[in-house]
N, C-alpha and C. Protein backbone atom coordinates (compact mmCIF):
# COMPACT_ATOMS: atom_id res chain seq x y z
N UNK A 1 127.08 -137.62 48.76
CA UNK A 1 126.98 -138.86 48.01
C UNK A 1 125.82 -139.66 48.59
N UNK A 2 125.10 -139.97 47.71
CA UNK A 2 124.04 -140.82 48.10
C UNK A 2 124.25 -142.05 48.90
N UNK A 3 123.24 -143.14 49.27
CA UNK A 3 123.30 -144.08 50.01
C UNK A 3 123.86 -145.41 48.51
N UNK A 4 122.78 -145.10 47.79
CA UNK A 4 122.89 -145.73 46.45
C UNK A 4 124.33 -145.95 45.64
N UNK A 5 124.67 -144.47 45.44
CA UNK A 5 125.51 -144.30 45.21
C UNK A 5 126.97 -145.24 45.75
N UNK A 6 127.31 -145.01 47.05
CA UNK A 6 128.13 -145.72 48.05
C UNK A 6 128.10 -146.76 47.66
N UNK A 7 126.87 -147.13 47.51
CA UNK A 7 126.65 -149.49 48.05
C UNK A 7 127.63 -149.54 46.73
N UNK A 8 127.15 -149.21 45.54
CA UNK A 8 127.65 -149.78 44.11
C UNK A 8 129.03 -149.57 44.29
N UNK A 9 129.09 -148.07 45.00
CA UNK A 9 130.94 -147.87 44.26
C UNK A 9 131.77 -149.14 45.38
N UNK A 10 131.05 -149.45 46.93
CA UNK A 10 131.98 -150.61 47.61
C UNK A 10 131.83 -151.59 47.07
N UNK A 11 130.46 -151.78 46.50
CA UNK A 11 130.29 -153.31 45.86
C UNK A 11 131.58 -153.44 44.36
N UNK A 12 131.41 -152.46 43.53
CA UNK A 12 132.18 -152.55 42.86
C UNK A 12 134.01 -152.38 42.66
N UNK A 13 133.98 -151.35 43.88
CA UNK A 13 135.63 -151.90 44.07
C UNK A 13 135.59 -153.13 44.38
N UNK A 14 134.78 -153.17 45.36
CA UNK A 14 135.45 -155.00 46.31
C UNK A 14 135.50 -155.42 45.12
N UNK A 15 134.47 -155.54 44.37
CA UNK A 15 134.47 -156.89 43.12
C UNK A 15 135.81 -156.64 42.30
N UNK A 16 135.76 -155.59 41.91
CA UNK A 16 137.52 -155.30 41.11
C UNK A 16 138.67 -156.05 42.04
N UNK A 17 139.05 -155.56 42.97
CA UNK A 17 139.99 -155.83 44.39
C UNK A 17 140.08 -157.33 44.52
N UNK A 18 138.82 -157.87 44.58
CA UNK A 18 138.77 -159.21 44.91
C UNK A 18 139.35 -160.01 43.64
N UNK A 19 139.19 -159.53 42.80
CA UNK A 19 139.69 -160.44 41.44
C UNK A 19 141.31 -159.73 41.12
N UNK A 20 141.76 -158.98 41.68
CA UNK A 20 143.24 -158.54 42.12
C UNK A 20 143.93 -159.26 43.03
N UNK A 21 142.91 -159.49 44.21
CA UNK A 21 143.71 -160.28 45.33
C UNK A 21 144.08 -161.43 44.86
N UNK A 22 143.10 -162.22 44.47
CA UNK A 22 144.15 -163.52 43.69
C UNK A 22 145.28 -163.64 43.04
N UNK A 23 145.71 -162.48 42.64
CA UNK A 23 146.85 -162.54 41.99
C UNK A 23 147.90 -162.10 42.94
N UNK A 24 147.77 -161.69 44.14
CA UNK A 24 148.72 -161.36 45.57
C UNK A 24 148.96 -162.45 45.81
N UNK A 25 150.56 -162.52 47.08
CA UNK A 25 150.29 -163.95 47.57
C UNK A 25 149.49 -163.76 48.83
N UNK A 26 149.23 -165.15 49.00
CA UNK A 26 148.45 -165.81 50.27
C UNK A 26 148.74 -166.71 50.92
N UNK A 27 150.19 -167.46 50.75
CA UNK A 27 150.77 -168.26 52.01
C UNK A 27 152.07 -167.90 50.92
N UNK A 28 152.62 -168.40 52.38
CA UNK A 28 154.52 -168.77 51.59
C UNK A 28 154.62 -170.36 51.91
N UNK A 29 155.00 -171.03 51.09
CA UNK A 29 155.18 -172.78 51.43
C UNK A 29 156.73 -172.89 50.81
N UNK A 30 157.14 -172.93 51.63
CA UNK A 30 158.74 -173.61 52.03
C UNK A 30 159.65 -171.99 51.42
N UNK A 31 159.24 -171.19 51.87
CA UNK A 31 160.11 -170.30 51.02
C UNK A 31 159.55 -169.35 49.86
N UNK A 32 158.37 -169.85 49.36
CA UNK A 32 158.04 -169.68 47.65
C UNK A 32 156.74 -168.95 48.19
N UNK A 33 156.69 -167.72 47.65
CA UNK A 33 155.07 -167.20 48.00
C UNK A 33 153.92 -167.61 46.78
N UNK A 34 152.79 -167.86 46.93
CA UNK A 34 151.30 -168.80 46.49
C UNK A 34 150.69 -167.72 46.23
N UNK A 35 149.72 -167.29 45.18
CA UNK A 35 149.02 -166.51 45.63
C UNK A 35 147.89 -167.50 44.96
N UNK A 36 146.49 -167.11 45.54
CA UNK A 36 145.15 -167.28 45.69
C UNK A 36 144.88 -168.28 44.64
N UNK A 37 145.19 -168.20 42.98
CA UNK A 37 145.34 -168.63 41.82
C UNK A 37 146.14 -170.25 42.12
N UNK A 38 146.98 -170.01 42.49
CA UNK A 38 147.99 -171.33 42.87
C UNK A 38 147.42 -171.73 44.26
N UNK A 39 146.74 -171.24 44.85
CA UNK A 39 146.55 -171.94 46.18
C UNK A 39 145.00 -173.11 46.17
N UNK A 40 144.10 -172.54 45.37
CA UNK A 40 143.05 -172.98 45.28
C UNK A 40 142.72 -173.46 43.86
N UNK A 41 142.05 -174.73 43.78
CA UNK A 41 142.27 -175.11 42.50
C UNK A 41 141.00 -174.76 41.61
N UNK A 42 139.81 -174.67 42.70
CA UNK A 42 138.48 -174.33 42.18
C UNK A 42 137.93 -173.60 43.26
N UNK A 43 137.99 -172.88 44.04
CA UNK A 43 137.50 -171.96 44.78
C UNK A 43 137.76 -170.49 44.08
N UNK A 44 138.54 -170.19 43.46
CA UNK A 44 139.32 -169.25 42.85
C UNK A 44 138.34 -168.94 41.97
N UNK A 45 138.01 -170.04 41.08
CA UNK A 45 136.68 -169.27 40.35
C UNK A 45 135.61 -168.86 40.93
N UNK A 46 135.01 -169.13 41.97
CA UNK A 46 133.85 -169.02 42.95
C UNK A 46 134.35 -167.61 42.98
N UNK A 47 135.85 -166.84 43.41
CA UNK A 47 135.90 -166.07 43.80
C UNK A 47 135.78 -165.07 42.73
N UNK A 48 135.82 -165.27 41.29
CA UNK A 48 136.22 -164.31 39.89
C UNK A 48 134.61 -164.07 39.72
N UNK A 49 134.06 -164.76 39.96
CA UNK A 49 132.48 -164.95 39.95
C UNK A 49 131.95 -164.34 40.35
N UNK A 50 132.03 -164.06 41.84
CA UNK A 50 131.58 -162.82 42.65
C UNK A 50 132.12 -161.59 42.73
N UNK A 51 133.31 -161.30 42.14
CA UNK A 51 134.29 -160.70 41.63
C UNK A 51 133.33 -159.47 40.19
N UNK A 52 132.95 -160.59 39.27
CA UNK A 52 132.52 -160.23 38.13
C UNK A 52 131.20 -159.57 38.73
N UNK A 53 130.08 -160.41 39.09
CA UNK A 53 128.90 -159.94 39.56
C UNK A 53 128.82 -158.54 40.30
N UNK A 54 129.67 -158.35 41.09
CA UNK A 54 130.04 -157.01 42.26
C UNK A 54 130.13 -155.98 40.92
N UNK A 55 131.21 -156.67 40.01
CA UNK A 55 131.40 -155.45 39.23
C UNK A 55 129.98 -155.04 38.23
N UNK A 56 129.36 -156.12 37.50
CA UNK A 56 128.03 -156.03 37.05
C UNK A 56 127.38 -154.61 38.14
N UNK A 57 127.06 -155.28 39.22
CA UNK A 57 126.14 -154.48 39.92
C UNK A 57 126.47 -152.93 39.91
N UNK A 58 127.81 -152.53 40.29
CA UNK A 58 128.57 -151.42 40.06
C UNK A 58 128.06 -151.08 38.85
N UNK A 59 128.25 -151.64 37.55
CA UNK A 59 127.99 -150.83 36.04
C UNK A 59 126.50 -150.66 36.31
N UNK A 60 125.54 -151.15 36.07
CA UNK A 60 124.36 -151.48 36.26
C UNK A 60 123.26 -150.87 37.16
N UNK A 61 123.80 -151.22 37.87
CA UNK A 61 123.09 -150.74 39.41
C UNK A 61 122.32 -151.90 40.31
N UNK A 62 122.57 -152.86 39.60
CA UNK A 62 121.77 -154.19 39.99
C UNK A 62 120.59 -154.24 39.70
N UNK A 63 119.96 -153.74 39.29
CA UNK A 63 118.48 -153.99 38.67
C UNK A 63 117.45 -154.83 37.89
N UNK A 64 118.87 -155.28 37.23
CA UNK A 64 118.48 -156.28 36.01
C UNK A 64 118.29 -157.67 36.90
N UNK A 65 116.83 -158.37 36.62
CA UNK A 65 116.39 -159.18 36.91
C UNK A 65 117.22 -160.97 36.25
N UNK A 66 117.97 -161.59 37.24
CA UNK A 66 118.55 -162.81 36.64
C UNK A 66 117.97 -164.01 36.75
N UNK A 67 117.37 -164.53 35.95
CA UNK A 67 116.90 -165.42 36.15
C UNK A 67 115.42 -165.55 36.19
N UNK A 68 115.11 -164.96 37.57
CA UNK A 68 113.78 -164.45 37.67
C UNK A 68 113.97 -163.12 38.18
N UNK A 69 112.17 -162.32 38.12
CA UNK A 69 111.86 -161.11 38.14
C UNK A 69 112.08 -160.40 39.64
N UNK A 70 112.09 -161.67 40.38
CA UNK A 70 112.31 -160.99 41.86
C UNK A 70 114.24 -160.92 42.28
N UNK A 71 114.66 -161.94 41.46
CA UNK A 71 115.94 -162.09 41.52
C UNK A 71 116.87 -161.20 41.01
N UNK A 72 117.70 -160.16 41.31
CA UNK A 72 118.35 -159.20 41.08
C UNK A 72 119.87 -159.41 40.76
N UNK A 73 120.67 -158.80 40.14
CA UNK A 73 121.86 -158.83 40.26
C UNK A 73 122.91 -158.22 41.90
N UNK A 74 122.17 -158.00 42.19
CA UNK A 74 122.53 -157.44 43.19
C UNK A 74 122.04 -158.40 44.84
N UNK A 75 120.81 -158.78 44.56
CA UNK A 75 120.72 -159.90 45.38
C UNK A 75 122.22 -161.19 45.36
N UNK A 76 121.95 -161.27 44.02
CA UNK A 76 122.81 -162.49 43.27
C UNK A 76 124.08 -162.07 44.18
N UNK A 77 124.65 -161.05 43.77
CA UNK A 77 126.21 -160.86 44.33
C UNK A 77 126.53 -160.42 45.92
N UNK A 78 124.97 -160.08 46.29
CA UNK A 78 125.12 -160.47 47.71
C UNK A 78 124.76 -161.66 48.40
N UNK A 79 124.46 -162.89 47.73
CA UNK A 79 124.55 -163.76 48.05
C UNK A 79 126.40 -164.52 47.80
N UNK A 80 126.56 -164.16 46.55
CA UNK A 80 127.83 -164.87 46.44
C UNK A 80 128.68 -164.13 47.62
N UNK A 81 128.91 -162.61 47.61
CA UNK A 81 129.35 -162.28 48.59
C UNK A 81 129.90 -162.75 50.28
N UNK A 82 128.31 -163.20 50.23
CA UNK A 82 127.98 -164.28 51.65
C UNK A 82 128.38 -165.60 51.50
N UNK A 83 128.83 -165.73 50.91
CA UNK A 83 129.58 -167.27 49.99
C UNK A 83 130.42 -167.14 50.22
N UNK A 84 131.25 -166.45 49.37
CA UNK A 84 133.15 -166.54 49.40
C UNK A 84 133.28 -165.90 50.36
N UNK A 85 132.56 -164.96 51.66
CA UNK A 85 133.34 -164.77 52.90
C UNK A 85 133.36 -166.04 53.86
N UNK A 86 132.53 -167.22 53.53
CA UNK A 86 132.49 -168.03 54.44
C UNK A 86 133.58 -169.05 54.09
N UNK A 87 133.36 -168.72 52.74
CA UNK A 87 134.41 -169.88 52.01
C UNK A 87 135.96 -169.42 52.69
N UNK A 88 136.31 -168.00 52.29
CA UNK A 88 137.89 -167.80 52.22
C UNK A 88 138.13 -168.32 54.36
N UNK A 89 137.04 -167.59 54.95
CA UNK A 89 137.32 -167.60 56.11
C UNK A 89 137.49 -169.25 56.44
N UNK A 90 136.60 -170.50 56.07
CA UNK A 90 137.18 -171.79 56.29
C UNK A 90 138.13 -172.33 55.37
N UNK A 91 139.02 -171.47 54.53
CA UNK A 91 139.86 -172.23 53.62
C UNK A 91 141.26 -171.60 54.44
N UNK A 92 141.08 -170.24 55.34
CA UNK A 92 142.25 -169.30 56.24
C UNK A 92 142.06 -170.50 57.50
N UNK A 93 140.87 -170.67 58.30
CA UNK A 93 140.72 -171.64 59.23
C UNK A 93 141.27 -172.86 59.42
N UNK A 94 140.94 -173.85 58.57
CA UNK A 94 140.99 -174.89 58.43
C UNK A 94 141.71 -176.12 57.25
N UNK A 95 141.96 -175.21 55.93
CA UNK A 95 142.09 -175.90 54.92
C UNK A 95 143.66 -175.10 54.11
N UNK A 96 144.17 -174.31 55.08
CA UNK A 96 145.38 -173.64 54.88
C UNK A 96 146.44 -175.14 55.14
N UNK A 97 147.67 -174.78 53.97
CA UNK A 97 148.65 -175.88 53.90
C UNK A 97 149.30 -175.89 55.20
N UNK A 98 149.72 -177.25 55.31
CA UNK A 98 150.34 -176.74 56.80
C UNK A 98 151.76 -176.93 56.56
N UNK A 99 152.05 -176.36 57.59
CA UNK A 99 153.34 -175.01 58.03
C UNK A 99 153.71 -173.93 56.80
N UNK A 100 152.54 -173.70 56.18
CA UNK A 100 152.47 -172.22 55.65
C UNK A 100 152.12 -171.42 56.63
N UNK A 101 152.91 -169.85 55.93
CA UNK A 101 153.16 -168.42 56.40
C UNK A 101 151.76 -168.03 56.11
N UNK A 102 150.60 -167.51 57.09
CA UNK A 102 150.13 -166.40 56.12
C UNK A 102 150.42 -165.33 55.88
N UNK A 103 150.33 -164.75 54.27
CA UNK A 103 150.03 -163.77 53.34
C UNK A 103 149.19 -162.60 53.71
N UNK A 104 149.32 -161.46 52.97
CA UNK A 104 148.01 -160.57 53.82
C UNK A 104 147.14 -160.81 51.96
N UNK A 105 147.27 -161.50 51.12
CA UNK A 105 146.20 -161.85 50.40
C UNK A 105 145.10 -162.40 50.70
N UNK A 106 145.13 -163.10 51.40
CA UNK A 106 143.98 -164.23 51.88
C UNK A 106 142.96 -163.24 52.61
N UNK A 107 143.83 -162.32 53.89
CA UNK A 107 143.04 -161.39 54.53
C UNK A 107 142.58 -160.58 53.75
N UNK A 108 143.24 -159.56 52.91
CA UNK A 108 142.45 -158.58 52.00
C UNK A 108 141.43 -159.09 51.22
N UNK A 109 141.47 -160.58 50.97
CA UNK A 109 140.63 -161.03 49.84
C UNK A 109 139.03 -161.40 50.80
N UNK A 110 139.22 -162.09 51.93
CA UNK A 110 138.33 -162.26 52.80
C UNK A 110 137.35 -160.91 53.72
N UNK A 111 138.14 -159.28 53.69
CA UNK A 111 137.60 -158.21 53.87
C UNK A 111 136.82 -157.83 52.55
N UNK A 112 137.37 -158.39 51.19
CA UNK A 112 137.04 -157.82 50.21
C UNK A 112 135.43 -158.32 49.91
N UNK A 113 135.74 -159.81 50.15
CA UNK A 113 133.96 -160.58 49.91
C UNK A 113 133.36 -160.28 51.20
N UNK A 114 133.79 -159.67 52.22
CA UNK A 114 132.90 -159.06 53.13
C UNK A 114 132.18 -157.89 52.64
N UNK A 115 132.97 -156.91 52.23
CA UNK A 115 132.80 -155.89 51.80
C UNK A 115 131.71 -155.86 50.62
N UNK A 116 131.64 -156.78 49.46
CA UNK A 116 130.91 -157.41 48.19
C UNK A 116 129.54 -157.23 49.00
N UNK A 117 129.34 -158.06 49.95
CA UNK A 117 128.05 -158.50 50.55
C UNK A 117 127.81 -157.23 51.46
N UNK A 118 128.17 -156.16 52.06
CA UNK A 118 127.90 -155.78 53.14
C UNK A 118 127.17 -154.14 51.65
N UNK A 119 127.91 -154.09 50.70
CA UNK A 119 127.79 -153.13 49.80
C UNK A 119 126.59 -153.45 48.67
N UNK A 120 125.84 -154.54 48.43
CA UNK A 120 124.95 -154.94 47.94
C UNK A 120 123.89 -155.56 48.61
N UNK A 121 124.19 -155.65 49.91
CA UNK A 121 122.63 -156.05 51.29
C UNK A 121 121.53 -155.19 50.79
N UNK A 122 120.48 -155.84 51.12
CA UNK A 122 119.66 -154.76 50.88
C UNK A 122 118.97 -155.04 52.66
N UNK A 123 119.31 -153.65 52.96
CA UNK A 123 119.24 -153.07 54.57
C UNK A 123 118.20 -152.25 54.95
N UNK A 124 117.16 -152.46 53.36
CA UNK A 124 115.71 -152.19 53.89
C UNK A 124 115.02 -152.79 54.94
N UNK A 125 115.04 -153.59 55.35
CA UNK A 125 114.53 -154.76 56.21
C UNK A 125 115.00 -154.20 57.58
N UNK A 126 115.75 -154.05 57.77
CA UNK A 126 116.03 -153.08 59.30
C UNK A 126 115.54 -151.99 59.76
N UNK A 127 114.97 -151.05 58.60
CA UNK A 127 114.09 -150.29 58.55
C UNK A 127 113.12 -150.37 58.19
N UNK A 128 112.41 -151.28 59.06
CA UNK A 128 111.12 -151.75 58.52
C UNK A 128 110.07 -152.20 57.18
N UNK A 129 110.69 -152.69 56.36
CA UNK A 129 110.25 -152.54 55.18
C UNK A 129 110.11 -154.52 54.99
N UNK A 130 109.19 -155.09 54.65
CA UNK A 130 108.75 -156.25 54.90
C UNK A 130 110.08 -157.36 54.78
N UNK A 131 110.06 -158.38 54.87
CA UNK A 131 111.09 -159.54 54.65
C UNK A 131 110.97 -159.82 53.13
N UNK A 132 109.75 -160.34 53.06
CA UNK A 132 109.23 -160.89 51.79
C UNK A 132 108.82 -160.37 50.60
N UNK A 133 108.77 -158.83 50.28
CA UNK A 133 107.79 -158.42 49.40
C UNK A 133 107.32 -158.63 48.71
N UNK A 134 106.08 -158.65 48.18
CA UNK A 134 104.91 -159.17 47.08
C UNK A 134 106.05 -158.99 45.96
N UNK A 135 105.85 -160.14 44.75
CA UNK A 135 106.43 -159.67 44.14
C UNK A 135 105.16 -158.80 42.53
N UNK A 136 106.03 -158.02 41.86
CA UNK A 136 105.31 -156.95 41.24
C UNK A 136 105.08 -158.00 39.90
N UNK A 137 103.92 -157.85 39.53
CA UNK A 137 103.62 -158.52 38.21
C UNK A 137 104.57 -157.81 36.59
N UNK A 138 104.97 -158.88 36.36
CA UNK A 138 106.79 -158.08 35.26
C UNK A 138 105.95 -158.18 34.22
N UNK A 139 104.72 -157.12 33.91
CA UNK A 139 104.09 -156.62 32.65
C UNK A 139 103.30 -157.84 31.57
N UNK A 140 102.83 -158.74 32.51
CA UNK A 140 101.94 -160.38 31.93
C UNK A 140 100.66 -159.61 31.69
């Protein structure tokens, strides 16, 4: 299996998975288990978002230019990626109800937007290949 191959199929489970995990729970408050959907009132979409995009990139391959010509789908969802892992990890940290149980939703969902970003990086750059690249004139 290719290298190519791999990134899309992790990028694209996570993105499936991740828009599953919300529907798991992720704390228990007084008894009653929450999942992701009920816990967050607008982070939740942040998460369906990057969710959707992961899966884009998966169908696709990320290629398709959003927005602009240097801007990729796949950039895109490894940025969100890098988003909702920082997000879920300070909402598990800091912004969890208190004297809630945690859930193993929150965790699977927080490996999952790890996973989003770590499966759509582009890890040319470690192998020497510039930071910045010129970008290519899109047929003007």
């Amino acid at each position: 299996m290719s290298t190519k191959v791999l990134s899309r199929l992790v990028t694209g489970a996570g993105g499936a998975l991740l828009i599953v995990s919300l529907f798991l729970p992720w704390a228990e408050v007084d008894g009653v288990a929450v999942t992701g959907w009920e816990l967050w009132r607008t982070a939740d979409v942040l998460f369906v978002f990057t969710g959707a995009m992961a899966l884009g990139v998966a169908v696709s391959g990320g290629h398709f230019g959003l927005f602009r010509p240097d801007m990729s789908l796949r950039g895109a969802a490894d940025l969100l990626g890098v988003a909702s892992t920082l997000l879920i990890a300070w909402l598990i940290l800091f912004e969890f109800p208190p004297g809630a149980r945690y859930e193993p939703g929150a965790f699977l969902a927080l490996l999952l937007a790890f996973g989003i970003s770590c499966g759509a990086a582009d890890w040319r750059v470690l192998r020497g290949a510039p930071l910045f690249p010129p970008i290519r004139d899109a047929g003007r």
